[in-house]
Protein backbone atom coordinates (compact mmCIF):
# COMPACT_ATOMS: atom_id res chain seq x y z
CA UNK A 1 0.00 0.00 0.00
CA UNK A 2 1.32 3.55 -0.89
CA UNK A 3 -0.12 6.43 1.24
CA UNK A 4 0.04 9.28 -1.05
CA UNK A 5 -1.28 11.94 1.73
CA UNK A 6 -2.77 12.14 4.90
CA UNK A 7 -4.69 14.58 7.39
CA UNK A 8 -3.23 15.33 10.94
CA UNK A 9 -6.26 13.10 12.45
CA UNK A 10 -5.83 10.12 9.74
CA UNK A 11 -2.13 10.23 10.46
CA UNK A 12 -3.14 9.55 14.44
CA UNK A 13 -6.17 7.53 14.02
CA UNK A 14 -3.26 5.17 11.81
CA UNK A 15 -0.46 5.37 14.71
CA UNK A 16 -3.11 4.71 17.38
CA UNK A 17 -4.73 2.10 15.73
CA UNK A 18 -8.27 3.35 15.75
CA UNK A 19 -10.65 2.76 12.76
CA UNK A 20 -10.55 3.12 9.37
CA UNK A 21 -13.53 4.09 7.12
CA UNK A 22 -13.36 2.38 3.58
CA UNK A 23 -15.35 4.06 1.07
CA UNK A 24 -16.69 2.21 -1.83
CA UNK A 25 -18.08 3.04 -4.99
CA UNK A 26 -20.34 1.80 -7.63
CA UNK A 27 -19.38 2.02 -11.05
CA UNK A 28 -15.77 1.98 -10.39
CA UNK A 29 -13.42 -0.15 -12.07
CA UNK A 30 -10.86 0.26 -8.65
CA UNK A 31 -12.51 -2.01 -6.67
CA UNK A 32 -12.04 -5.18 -8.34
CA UNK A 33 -11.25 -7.96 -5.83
CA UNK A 34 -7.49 -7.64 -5.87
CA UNK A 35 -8.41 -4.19 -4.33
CA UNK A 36 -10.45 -4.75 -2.06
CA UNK A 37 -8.69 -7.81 -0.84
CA UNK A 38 -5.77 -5.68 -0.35
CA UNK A 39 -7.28 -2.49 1.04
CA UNK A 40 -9.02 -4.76 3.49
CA UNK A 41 -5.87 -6.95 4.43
CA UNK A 42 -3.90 -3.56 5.21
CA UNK A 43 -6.80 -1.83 7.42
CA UNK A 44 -7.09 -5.24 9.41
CA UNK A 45 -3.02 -4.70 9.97
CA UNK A 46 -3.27 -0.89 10.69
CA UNK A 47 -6.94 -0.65 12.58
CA UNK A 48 -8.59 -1.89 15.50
CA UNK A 49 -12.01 -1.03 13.80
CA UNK A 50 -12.49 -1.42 10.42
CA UNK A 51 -15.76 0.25 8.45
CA UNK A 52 -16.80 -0.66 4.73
CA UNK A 53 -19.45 1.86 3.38
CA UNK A 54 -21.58 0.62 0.83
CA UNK A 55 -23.30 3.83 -0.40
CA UNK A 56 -26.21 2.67 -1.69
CA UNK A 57 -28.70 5.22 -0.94
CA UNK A 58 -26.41 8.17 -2.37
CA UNK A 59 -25.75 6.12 -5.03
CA UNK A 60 -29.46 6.53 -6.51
CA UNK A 61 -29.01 10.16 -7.11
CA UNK A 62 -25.46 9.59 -9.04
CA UNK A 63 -27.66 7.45 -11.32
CA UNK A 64 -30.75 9.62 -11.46
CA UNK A 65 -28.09 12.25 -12.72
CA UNK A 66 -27.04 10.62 -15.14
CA UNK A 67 -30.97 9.90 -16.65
CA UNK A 68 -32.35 6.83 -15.02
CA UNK A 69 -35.40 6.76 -13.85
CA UNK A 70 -36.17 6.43 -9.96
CA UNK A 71 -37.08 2.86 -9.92
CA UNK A 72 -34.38 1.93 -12.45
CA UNK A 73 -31.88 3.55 -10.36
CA UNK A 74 -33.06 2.62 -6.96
CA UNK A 75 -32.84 -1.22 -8.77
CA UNK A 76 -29.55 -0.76 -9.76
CA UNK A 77 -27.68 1.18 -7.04
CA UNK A 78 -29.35 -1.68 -4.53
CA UNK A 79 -27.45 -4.16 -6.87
CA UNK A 80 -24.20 -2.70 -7.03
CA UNK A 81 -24.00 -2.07 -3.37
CA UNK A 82 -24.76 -6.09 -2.53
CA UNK A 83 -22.80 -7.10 -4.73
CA UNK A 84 -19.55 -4.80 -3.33
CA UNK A 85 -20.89 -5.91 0.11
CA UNK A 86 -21.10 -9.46 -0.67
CA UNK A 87 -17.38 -9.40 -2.49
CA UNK A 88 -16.43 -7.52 0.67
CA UNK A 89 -18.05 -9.75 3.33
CA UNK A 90 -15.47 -12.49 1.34
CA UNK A 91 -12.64 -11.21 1.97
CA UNK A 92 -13.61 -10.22 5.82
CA UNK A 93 -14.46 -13.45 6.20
CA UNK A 94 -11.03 -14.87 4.50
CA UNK A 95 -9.12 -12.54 6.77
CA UNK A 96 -11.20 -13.68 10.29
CA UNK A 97 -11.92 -10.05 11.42
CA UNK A 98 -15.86 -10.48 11.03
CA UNK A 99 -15.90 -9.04 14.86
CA UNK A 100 -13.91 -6.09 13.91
CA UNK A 101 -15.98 -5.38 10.76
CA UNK A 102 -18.91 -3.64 10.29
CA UNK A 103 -20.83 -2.60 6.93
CA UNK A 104 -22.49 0.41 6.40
CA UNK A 105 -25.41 1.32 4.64
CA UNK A 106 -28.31 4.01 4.39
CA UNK A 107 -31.03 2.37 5.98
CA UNK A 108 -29.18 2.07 9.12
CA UNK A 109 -27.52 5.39 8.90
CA UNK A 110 -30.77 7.52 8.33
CA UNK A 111 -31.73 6.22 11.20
CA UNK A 112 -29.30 7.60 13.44
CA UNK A 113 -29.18 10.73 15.17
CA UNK A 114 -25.66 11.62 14.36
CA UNK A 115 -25.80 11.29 10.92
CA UNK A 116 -28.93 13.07 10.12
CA UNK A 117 -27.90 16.08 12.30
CA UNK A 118 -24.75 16.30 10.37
CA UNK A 119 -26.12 16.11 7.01
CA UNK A 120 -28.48 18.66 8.08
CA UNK A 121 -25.22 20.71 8.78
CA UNK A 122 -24.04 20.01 5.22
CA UNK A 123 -27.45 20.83 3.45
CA UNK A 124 -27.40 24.34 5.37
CA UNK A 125 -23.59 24.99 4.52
CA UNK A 126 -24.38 24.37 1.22
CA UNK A 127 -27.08 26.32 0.71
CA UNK A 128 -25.47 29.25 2.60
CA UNK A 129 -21.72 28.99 1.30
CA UNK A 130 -20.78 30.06 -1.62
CA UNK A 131 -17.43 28.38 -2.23
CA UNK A 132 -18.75 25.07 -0.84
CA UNK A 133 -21.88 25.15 -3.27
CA UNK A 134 -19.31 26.26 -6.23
CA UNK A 135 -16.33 23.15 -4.97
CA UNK A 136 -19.61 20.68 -4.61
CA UNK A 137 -20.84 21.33 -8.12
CA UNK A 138 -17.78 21.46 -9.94
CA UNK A 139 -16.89 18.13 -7.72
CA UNK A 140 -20.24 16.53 -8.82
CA UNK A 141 -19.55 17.41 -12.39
CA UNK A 142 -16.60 15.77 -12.66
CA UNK A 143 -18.47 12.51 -12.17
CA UNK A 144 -21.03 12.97 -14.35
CA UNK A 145 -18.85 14.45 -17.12
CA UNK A 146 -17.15 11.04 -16.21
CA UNK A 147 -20.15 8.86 -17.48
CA UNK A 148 -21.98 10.77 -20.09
CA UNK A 149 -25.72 12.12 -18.79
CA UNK A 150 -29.10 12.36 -20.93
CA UNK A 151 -29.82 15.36 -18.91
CA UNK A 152 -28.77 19.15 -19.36
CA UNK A 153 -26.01 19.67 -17.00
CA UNK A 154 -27.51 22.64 -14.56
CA UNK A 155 -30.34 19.62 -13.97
CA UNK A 156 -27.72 16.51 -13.48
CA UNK A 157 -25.75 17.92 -10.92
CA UNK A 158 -28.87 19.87 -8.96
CA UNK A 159 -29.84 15.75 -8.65
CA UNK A 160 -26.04 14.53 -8.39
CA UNK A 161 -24.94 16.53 -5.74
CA UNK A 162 -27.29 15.02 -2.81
CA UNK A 163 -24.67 11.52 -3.45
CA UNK A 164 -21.86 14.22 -2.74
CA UNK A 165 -23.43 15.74 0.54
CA UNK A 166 -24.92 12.41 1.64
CA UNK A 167 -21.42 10.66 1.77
CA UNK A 168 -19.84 13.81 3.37
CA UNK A 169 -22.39 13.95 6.07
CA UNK A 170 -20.78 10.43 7.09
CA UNK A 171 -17.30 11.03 6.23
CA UNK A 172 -16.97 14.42 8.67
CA UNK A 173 -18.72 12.74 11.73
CA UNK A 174 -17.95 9.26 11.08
CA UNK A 175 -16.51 8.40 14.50
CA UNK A 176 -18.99 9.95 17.23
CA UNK A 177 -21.83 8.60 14.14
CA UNK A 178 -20.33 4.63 14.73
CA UNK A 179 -18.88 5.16 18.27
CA UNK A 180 -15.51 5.12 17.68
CA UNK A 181 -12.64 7.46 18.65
CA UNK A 182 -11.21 8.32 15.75
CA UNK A 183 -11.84 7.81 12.27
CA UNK A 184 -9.79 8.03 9.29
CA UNK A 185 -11.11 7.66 5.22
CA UNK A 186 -9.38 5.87 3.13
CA UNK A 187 -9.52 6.40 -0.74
CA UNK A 188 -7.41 6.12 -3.66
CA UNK A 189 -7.89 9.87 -5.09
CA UNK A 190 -7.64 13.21 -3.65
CA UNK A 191 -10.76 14.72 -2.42
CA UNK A 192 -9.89 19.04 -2.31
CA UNK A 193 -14.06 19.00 -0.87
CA UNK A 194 -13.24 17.02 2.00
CA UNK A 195 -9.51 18.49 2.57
CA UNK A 196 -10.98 22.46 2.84
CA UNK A 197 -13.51 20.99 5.06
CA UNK A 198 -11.80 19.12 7.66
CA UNK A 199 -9.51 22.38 7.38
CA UNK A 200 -12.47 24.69 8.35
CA UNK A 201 -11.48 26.57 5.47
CA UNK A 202 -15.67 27.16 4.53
CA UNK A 203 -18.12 28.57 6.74
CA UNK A 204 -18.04 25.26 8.79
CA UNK A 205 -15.64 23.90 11.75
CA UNK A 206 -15.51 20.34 11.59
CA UNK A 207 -15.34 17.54 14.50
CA UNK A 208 -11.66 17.12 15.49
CA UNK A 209 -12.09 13.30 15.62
CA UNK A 210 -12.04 12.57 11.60
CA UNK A 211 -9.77 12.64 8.74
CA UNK A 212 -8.50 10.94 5.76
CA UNK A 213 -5.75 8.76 4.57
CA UNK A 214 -5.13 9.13 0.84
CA UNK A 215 -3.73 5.58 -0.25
CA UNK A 216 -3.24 3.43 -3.14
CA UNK A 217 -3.05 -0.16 -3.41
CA UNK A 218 0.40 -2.19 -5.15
CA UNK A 219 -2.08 -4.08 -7.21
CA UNK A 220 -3.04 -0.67 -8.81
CA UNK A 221 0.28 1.31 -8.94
CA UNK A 222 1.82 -2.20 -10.97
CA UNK A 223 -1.10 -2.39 -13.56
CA UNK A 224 -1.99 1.38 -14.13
CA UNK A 225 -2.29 1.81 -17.91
């Protein structure tokens, strides 16, 4: 595993051992099982808790963006998500850390107090900040660019950007939301949103408790291109 950066709470939830927040994502050719075998195998090494989002209910709005219909979308975010879960569940059980490991979706997350008062945060920040609404959008274009969308742009990301705040909301409070003391993100690619956030550098001062860990599997460094 290569860390490519790291926040100042991601570097000490790594040297104390604390947990680890794996985000996943549908429609991304990363996480093919060598991946996620290995991303799992070096969180188990590095973290006392280790927690796999599956972001299924965010997901819906990515695909509504992009011109499916609700039901469609619903259908095939649900799919994508078990079927990451179920490859992920694998490997957890492969490695023996089911105790340790805990899988994280929408239903249960909506449902806690936490979350929902920190996405409320989010909504309000982005309705009142300027630069966050402008970083968001251009963030959420990116993606949609990415695939292609049937639907005018202004329109796509107005419906993308709820998969943007909705992952955030979990991201920035992740360790008081699952109990934990610390929590730090792991993904493969930079995320500028997330850095200026956890750096209070928007209207917004963040828990002290969560941060990120920038890192990229060997697998993927030794087959890029």
């Amino acid at each position: 595993m290569v860390i490519h950066s790291k926040s100042d709470t991601g570097n000490k939830a790594l040297k104390e051992k604390e947990g680890a927040l794996i985000g996943l994502s549908i429609r991304n050719s990363y996480f093919k099982d060598e991946n996620l075998h290995e991303l799992i195998s070096w969180a188990k090494d590095n973290f006392r808790h280790v927690n796999i989002m599956c972001p299924d209910h965010p997901a819906i709005h990515t695909l509504e963006s992009l011109g499916y219909d609700e039901k469609t979308a619903r259908s095939k975010a649900t799919l994508a998500c078990n079927n990451l879960e179920n490859k992920c569940r694998r490997i957890v059980q492969e490695l023996g850390i089911d105790d340790s490991t805990r899988f994280i979706r929408w239903d249960d997350l909506e449902k806690n107090d936490k979350y929902n008062i920190m996405y409320r945060q989010i909504k309000e920040l982005y309705a009142k900040d300027n630069d966050f609404e402008r970083d968001a959008r251009e963030a959420t274009k990116q993606v949609i660019e990415y695939h292609g969308t049937k639907l005018s742009m202004k329109e796509a990301i107005d419906t993308g950007i709820e998969f943007f705040l909705k992952e955030l909301a979990l991201i920035l409070n992740a360790a008081d939301i699952l109990g934990i003391k610390k929590s730090a993100y792991l993904y493969h690619k930079e995320m500028p949103v997330l850095k200026k956030l956890l750096a209070g550098k928007y209207n917004f001062t963040p828990p002290q408790n969560n941060g990120y860990i920038i890192c990229e599997t060997d697998y993927s460094i030794k087959n890029q291109g």
